[in-house]
Protein backbone atom coordinates (compact mmCIF):
# COMPACT_ATOMS: atom_id res chain seq x y z
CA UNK A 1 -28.69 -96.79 -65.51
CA UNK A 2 -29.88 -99.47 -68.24
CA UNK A 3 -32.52 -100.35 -66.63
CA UNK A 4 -34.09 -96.70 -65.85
CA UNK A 5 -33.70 -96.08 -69.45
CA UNK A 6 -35.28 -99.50 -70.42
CA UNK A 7 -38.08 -98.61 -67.68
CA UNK A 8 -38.38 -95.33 -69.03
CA UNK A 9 -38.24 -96.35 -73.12
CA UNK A 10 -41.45 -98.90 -71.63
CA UNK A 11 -43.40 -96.18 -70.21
CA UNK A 12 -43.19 -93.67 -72.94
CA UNK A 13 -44.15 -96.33 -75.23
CA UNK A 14 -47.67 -96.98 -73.42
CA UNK A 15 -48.29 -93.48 -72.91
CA UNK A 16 -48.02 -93.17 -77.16
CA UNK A 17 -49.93 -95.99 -77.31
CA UNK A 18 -52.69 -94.50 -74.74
CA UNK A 19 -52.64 -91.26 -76.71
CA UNK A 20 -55.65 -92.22 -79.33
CA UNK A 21 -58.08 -93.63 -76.53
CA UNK A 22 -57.49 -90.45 -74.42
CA UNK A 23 -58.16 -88.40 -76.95
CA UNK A 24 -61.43 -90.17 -78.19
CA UNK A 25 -62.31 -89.89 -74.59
CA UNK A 26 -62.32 -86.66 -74.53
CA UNK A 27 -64.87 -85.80 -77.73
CA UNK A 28 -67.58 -88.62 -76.26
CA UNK A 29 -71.10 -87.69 -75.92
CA UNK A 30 -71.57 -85.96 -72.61
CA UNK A 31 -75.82 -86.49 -71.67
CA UNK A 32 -77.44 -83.94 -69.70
CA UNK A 33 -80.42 -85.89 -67.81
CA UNK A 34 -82.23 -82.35 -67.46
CA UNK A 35 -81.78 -81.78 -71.53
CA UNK A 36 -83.81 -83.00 -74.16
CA UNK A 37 -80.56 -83.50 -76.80
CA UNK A 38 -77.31 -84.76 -75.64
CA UNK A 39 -74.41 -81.96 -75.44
CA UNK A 40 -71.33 -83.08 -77.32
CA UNK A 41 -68.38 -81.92 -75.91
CA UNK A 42 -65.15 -81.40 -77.91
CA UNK A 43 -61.96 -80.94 -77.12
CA UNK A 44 -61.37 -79.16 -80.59
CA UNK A 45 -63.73 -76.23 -79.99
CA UNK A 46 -61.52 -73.69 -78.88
CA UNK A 47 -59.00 -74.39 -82.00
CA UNK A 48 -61.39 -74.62 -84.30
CA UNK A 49 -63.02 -71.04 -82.95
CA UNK A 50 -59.50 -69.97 -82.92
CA UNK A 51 -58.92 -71.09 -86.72
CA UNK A 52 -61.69 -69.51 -88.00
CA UNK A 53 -60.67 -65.86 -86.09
CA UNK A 54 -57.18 -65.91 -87.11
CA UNK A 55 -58.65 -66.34 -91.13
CA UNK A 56 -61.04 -63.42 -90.45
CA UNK A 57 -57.93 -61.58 -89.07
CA UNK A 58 -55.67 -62.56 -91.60
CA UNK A 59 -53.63 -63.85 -89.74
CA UNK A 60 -52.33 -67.41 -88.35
CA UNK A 61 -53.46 -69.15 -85.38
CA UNK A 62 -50.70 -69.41 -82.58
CA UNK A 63 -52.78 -70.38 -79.10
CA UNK A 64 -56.10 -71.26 -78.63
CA UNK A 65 -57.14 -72.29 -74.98
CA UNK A 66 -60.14 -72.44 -73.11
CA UNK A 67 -60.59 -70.59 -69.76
CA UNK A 68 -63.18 -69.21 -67.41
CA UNK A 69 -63.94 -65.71 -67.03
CA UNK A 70 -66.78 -63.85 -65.36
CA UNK A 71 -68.38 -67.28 -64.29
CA UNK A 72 -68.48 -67.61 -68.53
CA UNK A 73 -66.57 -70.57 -70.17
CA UNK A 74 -64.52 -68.45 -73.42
CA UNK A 75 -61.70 -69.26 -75.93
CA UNK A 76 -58.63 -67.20 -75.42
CA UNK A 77 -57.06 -67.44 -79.03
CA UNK A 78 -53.98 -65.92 -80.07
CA UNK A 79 -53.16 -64.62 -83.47
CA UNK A 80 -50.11 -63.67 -85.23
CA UNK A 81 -50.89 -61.27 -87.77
CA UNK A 82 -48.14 -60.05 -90.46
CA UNK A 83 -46.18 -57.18 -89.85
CA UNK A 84 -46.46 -54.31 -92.33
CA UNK A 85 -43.10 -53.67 -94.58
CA UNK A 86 -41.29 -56.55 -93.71
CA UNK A 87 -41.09 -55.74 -89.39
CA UNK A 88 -42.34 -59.02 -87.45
CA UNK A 89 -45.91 -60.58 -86.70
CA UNK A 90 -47.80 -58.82 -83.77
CA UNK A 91 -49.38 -60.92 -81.48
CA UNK A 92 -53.10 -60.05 -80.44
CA UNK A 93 -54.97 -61.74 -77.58
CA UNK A 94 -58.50 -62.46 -78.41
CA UNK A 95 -61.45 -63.45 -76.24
CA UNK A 96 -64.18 -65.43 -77.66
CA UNK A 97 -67.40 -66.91 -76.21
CA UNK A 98 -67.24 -70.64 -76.33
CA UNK A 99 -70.83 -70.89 -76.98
């Protein structure tokens, strides 16, 4: 049992470590040889979207995910906004167009 812990404390350890260049990985410069400007593609997109709706709704940002719908890549963000009086946040769904 020590040693599946010991193997286990190991490979959590260089997972952390992997974390940073995963992530960096992810918000390289993809290039499009049919395009005249490279497309940058972030992994931050959706929460950033998703930050800026849940200000405009006064409200705080819960979810924010990408997804596909209708052949059209969107941000499906998901606000809690305050309650009135005291009663508890309500939760609205909201679509955006990642583009």
């Amino acid at each position: 049992m020590k040693t599946f812990r010991s193997h286990l404390r190991t490979a959590i350890l260089a997972l952390a470590a992997a974390g940073p260049f995963v992530s960096q990985a992810t918000a390289e410069q993809a290039v499009d040889p049919t395009a005249d400007q490279p497309i940058v593609v972030a992994a931050g997109d959706c929460y950033a979207i998703g930050q800026q709706v849940a200000a405009e709704n006064g409200g705080t940002l819960a979810k924010a995910s990408q997804a596909t719908r209708g052949g059209q890549q969107v941000c499906v963000v998901v606000v809690l906004v305050p309650g009135k009086d005291g009663q508890r946040p309500r939760r609205s769904e909201i679509v955006v167009p990642l583009n």
